[in-house]
C-alpha atoms as a PDB file:
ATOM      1  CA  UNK A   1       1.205  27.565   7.943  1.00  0.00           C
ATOM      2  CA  UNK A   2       0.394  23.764   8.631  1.00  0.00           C
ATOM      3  CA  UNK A   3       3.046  21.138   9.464  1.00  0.00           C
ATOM      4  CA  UNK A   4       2.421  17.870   7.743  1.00  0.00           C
ATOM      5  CA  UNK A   5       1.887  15.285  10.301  1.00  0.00           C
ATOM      6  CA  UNK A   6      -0.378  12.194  10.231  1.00  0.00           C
ATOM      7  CA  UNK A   7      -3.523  11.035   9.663  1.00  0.00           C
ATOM      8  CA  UNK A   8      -4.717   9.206  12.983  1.00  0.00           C
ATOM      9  CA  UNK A   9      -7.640   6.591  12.731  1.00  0.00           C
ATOM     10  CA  UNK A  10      -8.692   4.148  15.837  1.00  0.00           C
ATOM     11  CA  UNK A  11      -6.281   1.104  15.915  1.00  0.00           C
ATOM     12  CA  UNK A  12      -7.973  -2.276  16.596  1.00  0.00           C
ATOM     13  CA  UNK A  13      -6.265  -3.074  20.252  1.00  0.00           C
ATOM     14  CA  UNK A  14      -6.203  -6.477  19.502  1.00  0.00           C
ATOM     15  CA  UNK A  15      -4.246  -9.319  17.124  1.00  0.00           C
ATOM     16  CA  UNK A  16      -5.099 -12.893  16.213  1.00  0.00           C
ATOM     17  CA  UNK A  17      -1.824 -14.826  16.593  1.00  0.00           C
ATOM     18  CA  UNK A  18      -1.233 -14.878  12.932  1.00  0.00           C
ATOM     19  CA  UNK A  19      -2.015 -11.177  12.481  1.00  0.00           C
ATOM     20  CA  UNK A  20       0.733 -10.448  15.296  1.00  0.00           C
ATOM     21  CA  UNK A  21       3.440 -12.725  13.651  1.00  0.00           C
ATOM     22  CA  UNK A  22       2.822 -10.725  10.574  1.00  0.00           C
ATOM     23  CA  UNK A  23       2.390  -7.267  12.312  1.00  0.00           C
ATOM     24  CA  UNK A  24       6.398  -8.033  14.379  1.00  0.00           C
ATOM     25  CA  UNK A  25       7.945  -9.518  11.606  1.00  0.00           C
ATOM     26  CA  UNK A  26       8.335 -13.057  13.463  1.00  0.00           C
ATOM     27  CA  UNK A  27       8.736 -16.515  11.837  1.00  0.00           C
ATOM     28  CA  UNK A  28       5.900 -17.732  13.491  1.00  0.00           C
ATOM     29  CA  UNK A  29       2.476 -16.886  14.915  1.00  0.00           C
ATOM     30  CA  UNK A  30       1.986 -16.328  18.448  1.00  0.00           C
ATOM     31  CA  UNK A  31       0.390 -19.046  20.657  1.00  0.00           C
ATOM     32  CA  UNK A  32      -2.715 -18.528  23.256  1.00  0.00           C
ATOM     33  CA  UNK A  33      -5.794 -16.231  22.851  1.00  0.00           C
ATOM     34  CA  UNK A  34      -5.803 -12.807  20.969  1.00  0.00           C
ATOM     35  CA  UNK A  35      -3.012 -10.543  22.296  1.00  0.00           C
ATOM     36  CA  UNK A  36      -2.606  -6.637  22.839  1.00  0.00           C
ATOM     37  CA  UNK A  37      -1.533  -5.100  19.526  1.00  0.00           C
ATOM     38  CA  UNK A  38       0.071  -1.815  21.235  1.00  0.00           C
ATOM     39  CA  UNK A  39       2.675  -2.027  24.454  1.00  0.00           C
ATOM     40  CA  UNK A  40       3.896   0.587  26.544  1.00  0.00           C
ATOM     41  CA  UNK A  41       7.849  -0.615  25.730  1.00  0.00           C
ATOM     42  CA  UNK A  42       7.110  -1.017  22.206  1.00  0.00           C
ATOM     43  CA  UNK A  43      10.769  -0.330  20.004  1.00  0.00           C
ATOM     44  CA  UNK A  44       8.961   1.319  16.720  1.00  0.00           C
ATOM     45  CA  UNK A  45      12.067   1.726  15.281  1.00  0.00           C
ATOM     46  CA  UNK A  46      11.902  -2.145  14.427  1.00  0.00           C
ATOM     47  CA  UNK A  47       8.479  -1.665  13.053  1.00  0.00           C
ATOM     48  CA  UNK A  48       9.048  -2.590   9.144  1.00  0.00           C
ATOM     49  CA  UNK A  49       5.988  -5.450   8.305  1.00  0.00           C
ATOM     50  CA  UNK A  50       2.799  -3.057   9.821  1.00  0.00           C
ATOM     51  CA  UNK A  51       0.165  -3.936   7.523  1.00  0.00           C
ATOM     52  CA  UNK A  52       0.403  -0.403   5.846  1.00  0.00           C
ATOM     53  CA  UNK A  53       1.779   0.668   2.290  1.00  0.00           C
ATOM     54  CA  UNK A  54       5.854   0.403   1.951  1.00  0.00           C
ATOM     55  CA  UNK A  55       5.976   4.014   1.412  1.00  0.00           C
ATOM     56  CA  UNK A  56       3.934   4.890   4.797  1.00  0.00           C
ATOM     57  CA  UNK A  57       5.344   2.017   7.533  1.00  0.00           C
ATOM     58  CA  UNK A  58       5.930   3.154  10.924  1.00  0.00           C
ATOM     59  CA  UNK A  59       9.600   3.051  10.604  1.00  0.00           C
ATOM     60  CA  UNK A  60       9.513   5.691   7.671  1.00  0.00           C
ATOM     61  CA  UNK A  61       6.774   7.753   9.480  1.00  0.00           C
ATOM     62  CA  UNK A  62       9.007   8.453  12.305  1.00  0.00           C
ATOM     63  CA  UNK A  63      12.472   8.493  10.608  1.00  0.00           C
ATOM     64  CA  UNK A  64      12.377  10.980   7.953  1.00  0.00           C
ATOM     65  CA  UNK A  65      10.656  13.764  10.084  1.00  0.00           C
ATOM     66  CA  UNK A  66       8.159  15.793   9.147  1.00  0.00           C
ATOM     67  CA  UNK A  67       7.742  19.194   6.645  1.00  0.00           C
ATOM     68  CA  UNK A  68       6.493  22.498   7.708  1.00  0.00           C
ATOM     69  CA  UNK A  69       4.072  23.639   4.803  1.00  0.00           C
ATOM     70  CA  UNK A  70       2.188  26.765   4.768  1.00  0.00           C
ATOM     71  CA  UNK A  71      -1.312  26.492   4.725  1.00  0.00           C
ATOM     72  CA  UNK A  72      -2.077  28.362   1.818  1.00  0.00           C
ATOM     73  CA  UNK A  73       0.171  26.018  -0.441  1.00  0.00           C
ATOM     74  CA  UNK A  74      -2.060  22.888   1.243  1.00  0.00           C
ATOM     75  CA  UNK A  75      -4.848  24.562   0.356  1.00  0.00           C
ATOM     76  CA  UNK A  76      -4.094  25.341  -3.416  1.00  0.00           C
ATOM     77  CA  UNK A  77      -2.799  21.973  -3.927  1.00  0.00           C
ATOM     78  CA  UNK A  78      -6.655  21.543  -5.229  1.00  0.00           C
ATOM     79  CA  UNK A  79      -7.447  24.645  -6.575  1.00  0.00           C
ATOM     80  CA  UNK A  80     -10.116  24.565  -9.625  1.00  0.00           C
ATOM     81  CA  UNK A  81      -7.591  27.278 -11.179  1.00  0.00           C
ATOM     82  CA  UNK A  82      -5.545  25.424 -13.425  1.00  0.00           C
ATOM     83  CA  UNK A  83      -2.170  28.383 -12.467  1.00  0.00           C
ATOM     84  CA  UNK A  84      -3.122  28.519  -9.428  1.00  0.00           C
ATOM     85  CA  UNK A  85      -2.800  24.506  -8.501  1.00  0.00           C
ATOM     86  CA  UNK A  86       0.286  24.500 -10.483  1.00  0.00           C
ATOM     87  CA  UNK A  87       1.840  27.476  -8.198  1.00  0.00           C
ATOM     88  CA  UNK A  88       0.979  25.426  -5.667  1.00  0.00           C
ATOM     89  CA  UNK A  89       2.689  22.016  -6.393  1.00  0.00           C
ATOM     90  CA  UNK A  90       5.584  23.391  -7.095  1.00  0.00           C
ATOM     91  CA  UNK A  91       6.027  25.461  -3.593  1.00  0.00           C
ATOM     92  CA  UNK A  92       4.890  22.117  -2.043  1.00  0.00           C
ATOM     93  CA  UNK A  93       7.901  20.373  -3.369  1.00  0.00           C
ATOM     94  CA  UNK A  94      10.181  23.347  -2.881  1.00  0.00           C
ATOM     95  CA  UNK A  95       9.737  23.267   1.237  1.00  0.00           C
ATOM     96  CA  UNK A  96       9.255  19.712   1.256  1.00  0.00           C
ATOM     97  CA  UNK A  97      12.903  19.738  -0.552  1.00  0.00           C
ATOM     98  CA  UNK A  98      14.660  22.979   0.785  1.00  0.00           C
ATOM     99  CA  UNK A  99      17.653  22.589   3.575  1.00  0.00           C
ATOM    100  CA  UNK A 100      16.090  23.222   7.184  1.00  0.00           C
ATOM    101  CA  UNK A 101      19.700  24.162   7.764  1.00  0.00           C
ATOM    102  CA  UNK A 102      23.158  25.182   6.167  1.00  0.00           C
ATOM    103  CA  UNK A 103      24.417  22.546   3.876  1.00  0.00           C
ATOM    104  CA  UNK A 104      24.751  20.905   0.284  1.00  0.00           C
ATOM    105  CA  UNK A 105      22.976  19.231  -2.115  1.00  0.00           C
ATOM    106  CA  UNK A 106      24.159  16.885  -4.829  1.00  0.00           C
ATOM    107  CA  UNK A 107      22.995  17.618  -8.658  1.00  0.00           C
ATOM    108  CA  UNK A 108      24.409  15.451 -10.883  1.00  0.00           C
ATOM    109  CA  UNK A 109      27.861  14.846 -10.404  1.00  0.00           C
ATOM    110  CA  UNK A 110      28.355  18.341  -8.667  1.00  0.00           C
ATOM    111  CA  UNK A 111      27.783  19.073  -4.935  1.00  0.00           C
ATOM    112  CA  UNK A 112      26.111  22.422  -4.314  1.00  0.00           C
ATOM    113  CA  UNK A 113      26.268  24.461  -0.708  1.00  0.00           C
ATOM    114  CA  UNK A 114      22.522  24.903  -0.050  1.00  0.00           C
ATOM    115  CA  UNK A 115      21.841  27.683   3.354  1.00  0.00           C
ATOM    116  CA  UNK A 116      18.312  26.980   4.841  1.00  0.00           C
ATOM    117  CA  UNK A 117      15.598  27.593   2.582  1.00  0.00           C
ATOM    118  CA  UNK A 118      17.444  26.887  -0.486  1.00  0.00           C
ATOM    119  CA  UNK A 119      17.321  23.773  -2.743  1.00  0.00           C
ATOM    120  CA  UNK A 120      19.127  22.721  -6.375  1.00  0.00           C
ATOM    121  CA  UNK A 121      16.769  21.560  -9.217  1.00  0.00           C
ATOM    122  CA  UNK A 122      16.211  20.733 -12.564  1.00  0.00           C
ATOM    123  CA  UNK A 123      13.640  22.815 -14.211  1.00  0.00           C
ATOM    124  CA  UNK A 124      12.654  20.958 -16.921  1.00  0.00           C
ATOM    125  CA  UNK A 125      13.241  17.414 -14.967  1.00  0.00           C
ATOM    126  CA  UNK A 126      10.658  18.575 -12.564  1.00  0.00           C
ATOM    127  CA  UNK A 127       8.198  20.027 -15.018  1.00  0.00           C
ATOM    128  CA  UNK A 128       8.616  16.899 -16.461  1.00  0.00           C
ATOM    129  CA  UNK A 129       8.123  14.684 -13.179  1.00  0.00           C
ATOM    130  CA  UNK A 130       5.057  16.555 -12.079  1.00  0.00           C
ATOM    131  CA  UNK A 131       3.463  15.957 -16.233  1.00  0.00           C
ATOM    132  CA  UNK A 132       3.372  19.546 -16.778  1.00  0.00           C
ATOM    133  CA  UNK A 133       4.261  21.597 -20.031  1.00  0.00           C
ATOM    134  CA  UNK A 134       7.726  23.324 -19.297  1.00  0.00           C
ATOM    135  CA  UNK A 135       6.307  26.567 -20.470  1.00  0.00           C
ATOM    136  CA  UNK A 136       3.267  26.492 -18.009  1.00  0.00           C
ATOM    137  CA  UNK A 137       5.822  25.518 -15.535  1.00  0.00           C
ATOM    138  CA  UNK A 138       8.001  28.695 -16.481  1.00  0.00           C
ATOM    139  CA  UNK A 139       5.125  30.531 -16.168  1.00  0.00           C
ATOM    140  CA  UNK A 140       4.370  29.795 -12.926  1.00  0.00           C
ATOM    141  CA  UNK A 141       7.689  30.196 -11.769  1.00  0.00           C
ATOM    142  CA  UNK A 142       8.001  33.530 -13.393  1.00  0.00           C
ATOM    143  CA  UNK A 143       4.423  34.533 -11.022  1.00  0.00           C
ATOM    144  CA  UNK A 144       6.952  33.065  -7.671  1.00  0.00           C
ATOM    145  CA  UNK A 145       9.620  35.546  -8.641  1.00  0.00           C
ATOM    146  CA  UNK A 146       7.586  38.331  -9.583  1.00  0.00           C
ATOM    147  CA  UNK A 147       6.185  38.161  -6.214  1.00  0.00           C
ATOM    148  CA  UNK A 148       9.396  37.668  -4.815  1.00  0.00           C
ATOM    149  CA  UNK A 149       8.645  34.592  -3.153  1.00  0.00           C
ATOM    150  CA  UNK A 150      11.538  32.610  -4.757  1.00  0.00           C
ATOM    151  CA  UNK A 151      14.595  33.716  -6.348  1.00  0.00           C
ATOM    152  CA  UNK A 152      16.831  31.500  -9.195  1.00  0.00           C
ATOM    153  CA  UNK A 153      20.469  31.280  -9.521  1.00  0.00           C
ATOM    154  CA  UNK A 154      21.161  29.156 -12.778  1.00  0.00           C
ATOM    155  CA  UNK A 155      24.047  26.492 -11.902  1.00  0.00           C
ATOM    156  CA  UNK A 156      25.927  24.539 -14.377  1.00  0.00           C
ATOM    157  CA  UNK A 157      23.895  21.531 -14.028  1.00  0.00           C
ATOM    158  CA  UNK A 158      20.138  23.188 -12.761  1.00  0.00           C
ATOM    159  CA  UNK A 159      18.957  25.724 -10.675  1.00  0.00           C
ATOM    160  CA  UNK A 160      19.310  26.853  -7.100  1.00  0.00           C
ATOM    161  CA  UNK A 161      15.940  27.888  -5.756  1.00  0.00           C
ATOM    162  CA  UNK A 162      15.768  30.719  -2.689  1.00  0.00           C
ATOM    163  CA  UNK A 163      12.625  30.675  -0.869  1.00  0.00           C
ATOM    164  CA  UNK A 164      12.945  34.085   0.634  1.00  0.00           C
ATOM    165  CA  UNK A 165      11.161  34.407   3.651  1.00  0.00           C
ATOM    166  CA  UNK A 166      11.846  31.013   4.738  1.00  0.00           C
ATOM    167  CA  UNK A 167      12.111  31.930   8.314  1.00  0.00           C
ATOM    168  CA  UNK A 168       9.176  33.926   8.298  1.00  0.00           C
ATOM    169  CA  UNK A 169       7.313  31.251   6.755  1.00  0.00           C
ATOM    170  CA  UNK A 170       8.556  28.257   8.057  1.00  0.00           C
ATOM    171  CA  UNK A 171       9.172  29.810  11.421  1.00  0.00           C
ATOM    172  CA  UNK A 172      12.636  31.200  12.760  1.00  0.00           C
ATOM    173  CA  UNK A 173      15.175  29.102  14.523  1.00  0.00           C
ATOM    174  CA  UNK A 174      14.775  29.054  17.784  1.00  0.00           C
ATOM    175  CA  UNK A 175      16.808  31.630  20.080  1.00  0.00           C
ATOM    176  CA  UNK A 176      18.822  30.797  23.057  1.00  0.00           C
ATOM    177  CA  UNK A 177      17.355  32.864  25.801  1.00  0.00           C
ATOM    178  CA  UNK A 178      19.107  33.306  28.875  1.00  0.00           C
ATOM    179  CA  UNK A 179      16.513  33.025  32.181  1.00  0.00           C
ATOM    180  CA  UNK A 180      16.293  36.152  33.771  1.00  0.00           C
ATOM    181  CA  UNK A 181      17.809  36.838  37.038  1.00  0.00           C
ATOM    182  CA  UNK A 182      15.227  36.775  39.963  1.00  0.00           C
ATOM    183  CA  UNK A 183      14.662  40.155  41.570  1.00  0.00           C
ATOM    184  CA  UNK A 184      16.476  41.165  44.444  1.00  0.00           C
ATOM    185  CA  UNK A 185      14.062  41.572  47.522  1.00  0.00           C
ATOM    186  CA  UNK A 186      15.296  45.319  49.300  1.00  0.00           C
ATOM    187  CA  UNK A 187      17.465  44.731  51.976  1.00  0.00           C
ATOM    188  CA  UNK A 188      15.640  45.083  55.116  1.00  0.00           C
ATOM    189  CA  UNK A 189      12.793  42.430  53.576  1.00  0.00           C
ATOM    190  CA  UNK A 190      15.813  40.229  52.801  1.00  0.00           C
ATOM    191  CA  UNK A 191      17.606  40.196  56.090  1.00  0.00           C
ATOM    192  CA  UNK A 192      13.653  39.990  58.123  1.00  0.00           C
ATOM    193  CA  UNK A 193      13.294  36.710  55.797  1.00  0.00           C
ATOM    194  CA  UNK A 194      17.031  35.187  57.185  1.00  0.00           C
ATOM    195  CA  UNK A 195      16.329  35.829  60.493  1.00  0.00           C
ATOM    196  CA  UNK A 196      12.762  34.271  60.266  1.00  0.00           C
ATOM    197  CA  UNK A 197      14.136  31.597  58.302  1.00  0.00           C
ATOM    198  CA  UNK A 198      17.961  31.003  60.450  1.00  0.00           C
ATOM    199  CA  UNK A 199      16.842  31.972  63.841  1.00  0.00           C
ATOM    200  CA  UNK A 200      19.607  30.045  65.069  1.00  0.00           C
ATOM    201  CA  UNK A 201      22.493  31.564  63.449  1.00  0.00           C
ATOM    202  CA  UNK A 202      21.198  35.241  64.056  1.00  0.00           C
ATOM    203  CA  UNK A 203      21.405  34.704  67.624  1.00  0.00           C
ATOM    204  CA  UNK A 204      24.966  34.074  67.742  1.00  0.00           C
END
């Protein structure tokens, strides 16, 4: 599996005055000599003017998390098999969309209870968003439950998608685990060590 992070290039360290007022939003450019782009106590959260794409600023990339993708649906996402690519969009959008824990989802006008792993759709919406032919779309959906990666529960106003083994593929919640209890040392090692250590109160 491969969790969808970044891609990281080298940053120019430095700014010209007017590239900084543009970069922190300001109203107007710095004054003096070129100044250091990146700083230690730097509040990203307020980062909303980088010179990026709207859809990728710095204030998106670290609010709405991240997705945990298996590799192998990466990796079809380019397949020269025309099936095969089309398997694989669609299981891209389904963990990109499904709950990461127990909750709802809203389709419509109705609100759905979604556990982890599950999403709502619309079939035919989606087949529609991604330019596909609904009954290639079918198709491929029909290959997901045949291999029992997904199952469908028609709803009133879509359909509730299962991915099965979402723990397995994802990777399962973390368990609490309790620290385990140091070994006791026998009892004539223990009592040498407190006299070594507390010479003073064994010779009372």
């Amino acid at each position: 599996m491969n969790t969808i992070l970044r891609k990281e290039t080298t940053p120019d360290t430095t700014a010209t005055p007017s590239e900084a007022s543009s970069i922190l939003g300001l109203g107007g450019a710095f004054s003096g000599a070129k100044q250091s782009f990146y700083n230690e106590n730097r509040d990203f959260t307020q980062l909303s003017d980088l010179n990026m794409e709207k859809s990728c600023s710095m204030r998106r990339l670290i609010s709405e998390g991240f997705s945990a993708i298996p590799r192998a649906v990466l990796n079809n996402l380019t397949n020269p098999d025309e099936q095969e690519r089309l398997i694989a969009n669609i299981l891209f959008i389904f963990f990109r969309d499904a709950r990461f824990k127990d909750g709802t989802m809203a389709l419509k006008n109705a609100v759905y209870p979604c556990r982890r792993g599950q999403l709502v759709v619309q079939q035919k919406k989606m087949a529609a968003q991604m330019m596909v032919n609904y009954r290639s779309f079918q198709r491929a959906m029909d290959v997901l439950k045949r291999d029992g990666i997904i199952e469908v529960e028609r709803l009133k106003d879509g359909s509730r998608i299962t991915i099965t083994a979402y723990d397995l593929l994802v990777g399962a919640k973390l368990k609490e685990h309790k620290p385990a209890e140091p070994k006791k040392l026998p009892c004539d090692v223990y009592e040498i060590n407190m006299r070594e250590m507390f010479p003073d109160q064994n010779s009372n």
